[in-house]
C-alpha atoms as a PDB file:
ATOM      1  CA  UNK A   1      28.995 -60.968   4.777  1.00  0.00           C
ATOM      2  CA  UNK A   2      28.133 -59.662   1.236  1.00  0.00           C
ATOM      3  CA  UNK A   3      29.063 -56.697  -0.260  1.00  0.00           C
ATOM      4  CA  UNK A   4      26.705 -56.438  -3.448  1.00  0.00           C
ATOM      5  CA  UNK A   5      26.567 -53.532  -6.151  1.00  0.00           C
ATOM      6  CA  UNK A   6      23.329 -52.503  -6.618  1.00  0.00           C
ATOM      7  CA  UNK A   7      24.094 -50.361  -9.626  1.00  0.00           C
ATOM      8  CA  UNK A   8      27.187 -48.838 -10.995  1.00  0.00           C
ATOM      9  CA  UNK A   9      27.003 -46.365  -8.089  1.00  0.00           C
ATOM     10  CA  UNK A  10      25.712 -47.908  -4.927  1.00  0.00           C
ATOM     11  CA  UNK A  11      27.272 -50.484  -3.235  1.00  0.00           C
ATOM     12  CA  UNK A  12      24.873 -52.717  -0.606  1.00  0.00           C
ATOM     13  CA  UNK A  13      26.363 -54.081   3.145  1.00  0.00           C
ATOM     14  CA  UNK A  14      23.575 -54.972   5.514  1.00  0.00           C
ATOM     15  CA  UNK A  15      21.850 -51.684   6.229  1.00  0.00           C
ATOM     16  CA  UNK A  16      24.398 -49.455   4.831  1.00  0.00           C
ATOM     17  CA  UNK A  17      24.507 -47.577   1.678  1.00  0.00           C
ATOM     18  CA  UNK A  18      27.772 -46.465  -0.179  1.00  0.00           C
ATOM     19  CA  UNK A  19      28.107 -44.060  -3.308  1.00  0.00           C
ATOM     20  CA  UNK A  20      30.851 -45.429  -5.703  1.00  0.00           C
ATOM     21  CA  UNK A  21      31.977 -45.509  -8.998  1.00  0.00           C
ATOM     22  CA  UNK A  22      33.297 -48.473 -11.301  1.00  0.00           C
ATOM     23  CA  UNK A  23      35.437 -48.567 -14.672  1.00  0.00           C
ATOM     24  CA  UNK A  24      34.605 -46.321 -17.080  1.00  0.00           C
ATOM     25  CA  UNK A  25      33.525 -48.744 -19.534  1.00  0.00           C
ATOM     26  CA  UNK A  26      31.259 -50.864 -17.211  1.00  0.00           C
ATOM     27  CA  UNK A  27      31.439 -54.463 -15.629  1.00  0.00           C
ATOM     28  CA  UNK A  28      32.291 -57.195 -18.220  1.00  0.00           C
ATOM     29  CA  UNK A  29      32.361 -60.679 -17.449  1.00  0.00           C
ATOM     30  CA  UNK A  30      35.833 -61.256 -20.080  1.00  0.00           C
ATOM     31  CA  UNK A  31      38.008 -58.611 -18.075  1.00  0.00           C
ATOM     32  CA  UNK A  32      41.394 -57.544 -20.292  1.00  0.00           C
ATOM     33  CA  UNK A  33      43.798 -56.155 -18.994  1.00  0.00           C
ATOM     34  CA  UNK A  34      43.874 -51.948 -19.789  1.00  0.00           C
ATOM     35  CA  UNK A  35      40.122 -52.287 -20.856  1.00  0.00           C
ATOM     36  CA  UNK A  36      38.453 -49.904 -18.332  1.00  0.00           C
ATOM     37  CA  UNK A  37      36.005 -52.352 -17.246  1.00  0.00           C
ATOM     38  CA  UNK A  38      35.426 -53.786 -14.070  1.00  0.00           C
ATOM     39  CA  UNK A  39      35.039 -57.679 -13.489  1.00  0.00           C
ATOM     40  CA  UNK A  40      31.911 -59.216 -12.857  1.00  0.00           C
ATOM     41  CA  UNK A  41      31.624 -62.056 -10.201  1.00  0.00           C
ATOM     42  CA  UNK A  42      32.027 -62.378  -6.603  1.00  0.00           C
ATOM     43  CA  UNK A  43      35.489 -61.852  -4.790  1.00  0.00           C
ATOM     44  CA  UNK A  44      36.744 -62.421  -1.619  1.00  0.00           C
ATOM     45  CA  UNK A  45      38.603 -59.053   0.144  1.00  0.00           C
ATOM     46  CA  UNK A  46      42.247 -60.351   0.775  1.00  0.00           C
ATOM     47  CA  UNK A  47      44.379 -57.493   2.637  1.00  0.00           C
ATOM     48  CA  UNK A  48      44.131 -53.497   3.029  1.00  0.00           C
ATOM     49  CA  UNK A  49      46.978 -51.551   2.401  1.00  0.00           C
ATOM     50  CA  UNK A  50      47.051 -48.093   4.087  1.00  0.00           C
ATOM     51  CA  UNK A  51      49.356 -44.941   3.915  1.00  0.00           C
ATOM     52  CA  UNK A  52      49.850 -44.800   7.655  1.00  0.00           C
ATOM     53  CA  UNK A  53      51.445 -40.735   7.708  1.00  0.00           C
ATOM     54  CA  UNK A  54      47.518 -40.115   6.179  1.00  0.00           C
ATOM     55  CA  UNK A  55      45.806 -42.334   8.300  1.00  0.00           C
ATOM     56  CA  UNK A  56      46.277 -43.774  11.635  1.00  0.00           C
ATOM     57  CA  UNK A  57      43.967 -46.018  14.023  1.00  0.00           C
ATOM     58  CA  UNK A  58      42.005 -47.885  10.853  1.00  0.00           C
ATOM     59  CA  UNK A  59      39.727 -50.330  12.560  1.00  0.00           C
ATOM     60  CA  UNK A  60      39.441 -53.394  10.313  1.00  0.00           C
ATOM     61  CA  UNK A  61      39.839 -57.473  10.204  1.00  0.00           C
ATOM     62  CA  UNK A  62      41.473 -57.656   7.394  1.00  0.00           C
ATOM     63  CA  UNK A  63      45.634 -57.861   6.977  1.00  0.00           C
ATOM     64  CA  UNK A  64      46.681 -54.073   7.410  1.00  0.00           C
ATOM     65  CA  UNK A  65      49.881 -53.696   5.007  1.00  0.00           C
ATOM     66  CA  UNK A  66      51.829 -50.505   5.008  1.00  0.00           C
ATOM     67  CA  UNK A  67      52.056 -48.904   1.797  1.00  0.00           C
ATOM     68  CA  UNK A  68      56.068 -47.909   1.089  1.00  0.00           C
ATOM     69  CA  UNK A  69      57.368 -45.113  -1.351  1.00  0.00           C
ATOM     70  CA  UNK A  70      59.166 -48.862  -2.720  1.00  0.00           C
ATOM     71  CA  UNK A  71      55.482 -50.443  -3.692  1.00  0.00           C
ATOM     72  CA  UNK A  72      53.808 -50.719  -6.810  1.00  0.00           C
ATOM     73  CA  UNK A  73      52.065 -53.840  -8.171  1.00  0.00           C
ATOM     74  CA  UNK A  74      52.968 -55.441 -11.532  1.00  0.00           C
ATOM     75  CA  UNK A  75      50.254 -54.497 -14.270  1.00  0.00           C
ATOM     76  CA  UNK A  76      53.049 -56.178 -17.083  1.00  0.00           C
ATOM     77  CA  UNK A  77      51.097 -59.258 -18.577  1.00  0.00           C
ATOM     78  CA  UNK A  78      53.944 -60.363 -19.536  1.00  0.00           C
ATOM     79  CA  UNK A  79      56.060 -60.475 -16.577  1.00  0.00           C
ATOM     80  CA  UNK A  80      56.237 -63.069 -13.744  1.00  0.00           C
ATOM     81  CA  UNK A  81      55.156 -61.077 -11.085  1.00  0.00           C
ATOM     82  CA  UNK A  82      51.783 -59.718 -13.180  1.00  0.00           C
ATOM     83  CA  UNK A  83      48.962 -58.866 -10.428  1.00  0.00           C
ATOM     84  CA  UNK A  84      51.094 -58.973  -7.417  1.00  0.00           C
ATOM     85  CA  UNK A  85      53.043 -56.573  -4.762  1.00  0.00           C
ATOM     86  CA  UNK A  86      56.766 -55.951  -6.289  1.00  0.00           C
ATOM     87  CA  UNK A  87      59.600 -53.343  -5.294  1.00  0.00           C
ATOM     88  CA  UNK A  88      59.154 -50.537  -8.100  1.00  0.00           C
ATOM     89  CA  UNK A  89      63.116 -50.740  -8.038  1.00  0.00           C
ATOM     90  CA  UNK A  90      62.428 -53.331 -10.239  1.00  0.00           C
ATOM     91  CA  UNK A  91      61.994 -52.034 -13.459  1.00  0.00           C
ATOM     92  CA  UNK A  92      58.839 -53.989 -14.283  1.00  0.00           C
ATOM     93  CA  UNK A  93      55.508 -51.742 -15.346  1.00  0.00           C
ATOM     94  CA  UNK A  94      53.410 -51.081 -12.479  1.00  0.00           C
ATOM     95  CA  UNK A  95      51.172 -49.125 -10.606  1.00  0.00           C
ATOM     96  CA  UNK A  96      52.812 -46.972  -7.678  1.00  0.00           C
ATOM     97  CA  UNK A  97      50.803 -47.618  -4.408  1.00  0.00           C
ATOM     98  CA  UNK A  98      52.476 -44.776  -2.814  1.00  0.00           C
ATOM     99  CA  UNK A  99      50.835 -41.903  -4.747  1.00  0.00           C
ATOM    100  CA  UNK A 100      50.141 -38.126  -4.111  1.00  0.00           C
ATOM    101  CA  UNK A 101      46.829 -38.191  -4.957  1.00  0.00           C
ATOM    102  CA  UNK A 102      45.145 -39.946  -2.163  1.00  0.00           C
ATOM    103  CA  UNK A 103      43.448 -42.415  -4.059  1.00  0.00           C
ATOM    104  CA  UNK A 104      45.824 -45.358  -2.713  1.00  0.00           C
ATOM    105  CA  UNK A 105      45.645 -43.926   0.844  1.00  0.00           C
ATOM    106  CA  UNK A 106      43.280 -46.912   1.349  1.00  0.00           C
ATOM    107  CA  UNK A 107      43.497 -49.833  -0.745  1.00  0.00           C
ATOM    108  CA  UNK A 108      41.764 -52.993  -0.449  1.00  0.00           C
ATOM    109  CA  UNK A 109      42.731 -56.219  -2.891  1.00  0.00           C
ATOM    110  CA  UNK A 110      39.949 -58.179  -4.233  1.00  0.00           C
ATOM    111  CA  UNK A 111      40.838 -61.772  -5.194  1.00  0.00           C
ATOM    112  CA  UNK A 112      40.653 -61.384  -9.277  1.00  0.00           C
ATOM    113  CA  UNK A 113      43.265 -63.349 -11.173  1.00  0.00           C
ATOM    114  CA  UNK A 114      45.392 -63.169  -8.269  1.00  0.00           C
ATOM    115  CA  UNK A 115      45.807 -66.975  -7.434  1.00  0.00           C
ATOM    116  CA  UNK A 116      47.864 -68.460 -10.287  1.00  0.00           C
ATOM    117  CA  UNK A 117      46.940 -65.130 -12.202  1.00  0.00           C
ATOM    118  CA  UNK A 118      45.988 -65.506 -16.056  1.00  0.00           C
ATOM    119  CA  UNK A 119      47.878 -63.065 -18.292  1.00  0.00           C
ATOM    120  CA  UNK A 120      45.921 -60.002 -19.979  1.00  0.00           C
ATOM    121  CA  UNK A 121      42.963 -61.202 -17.804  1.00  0.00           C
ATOM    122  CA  UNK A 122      43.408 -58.058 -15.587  1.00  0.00           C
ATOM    123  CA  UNK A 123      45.463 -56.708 -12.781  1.00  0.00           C
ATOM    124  CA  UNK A 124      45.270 -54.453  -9.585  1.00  0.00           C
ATOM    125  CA  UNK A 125      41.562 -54.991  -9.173  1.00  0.00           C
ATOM    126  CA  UNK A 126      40.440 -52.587  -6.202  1.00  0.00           C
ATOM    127  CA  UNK A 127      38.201 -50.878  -3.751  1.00  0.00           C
ATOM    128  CA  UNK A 128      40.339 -47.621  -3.377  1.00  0.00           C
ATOM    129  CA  UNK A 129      39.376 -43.880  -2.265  1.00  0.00           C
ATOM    130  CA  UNK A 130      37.317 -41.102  -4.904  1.00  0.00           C
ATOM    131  CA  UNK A 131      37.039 -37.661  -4.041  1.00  0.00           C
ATOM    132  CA  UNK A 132      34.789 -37.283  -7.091  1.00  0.00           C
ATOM    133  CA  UNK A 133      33.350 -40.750  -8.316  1.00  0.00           C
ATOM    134  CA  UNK A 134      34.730 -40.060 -11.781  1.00  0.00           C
ATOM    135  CA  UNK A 135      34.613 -43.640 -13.296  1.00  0.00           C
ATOM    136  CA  UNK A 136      38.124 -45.948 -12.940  1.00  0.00           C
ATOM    137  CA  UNK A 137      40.200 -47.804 -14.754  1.00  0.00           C
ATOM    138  CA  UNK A 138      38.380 -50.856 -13.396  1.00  0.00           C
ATOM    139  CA  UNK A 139      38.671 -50.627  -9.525  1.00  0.00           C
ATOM    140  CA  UNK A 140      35.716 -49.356  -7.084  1.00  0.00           C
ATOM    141  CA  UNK A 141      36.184 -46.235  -5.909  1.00  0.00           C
ATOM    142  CA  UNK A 142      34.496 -44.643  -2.379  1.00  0.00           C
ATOM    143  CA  UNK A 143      34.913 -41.291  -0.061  1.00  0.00           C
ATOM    144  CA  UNK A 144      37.563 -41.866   2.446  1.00  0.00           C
ATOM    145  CA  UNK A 145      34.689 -41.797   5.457  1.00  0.00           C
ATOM    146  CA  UNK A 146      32.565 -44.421   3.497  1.00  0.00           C
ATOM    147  CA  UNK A 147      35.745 -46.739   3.295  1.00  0.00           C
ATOM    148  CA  UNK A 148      36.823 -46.176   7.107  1.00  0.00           C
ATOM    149  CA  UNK A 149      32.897 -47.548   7.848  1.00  0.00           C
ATOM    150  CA  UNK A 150      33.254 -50.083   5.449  1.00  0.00           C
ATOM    151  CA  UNK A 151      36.574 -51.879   6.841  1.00  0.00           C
ATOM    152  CA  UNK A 152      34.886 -51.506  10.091  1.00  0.00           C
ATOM    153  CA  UNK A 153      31.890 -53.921   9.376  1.00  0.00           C
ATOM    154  CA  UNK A 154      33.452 -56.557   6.889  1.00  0.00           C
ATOM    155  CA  UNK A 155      35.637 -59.091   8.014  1.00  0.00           C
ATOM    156  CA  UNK A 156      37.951 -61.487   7.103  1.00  0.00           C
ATOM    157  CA  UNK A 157      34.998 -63.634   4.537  1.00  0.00           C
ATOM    158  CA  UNK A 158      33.102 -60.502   3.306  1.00  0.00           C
ATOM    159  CA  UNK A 159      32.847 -60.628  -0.669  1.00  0.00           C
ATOM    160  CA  UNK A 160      31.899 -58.718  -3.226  1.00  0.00           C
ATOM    161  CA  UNK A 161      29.821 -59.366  -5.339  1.00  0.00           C
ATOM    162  CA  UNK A 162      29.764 -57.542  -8.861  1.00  0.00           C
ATOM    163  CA  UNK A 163      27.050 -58.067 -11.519  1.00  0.00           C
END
């Protein structure tokens, strides 16, 4: 299965049609990291974490993680852990997963630089919740009842494609 962006604010699966939002500076195809863009290319959907005292019963094949007030995930270019889950007891720069404004109530990872990730190439690449599909910092962004539909038809080798 393919998810494909038709635009920057309609993504494509089968017969269904989601409203979304990208960076604020576009797509690139040379992603840095802090640039506002999103990256262009196709990218597999690795795991979904969820804040499960928001949302209960999600209905998905992909790896449900619960998000913890401990989470974040390393945005420090420099550091070892860059583009991955850490403990945000570590005092390493990071995103907070567990957040207050919904956004992160639904996350799911795409594969960007997360394999043997490339520093400055970009970090925390994700499909994540909008309430009002204000451009990101480089993630996609849906409404809450387009995601729940979404993780419902993908499955374990849906990509996205972005271009």
């Amino acid at each position: 299965m393919l998810i494909s962006l038709k635009n920057k604010d309609t993504l494509i699966v089968d017969e269904f049609t989601f409203k979304c939002c990208v960076g604020k500076k576009g797509l690139k195809s040379v992603k840095k990291e802090g640039d506002l863009s999103t990256p262009k290319g196709k990218f597999l959907l690795t795991k979904l974490f969820y804040r499960s005292d928001k949302i209960k019963n999600i209905n998905t094949s992909l790896k449900k993680i619960k998000i913890k007030k401990n989470m974040g995930w390393c945005n420090d270019p420099k550091h070892e852990k860059y583009n991955s889950l850490i403990n945000t007891k570590e005092k390493i720069k990071h995103e907070k997963m567990f957040r207050g404004d919904r956004k992160y109530d639904l996350v799911v990872v795409l594969d960007y630089n997360l394999n043997k990730p490339i520093p400055f190439k970009g970090s925390a690449i994700f499909i994540h919740l909008t309430n009002n599909y204000k451009p990101t910092a480089g993630c996609i962004a849906i409404s809450k009842n387009d995601m729940l539909v979404l993780l419902k038809i993908l499955n374990k080798k849906t990509k996205i494609k972005l271009n």
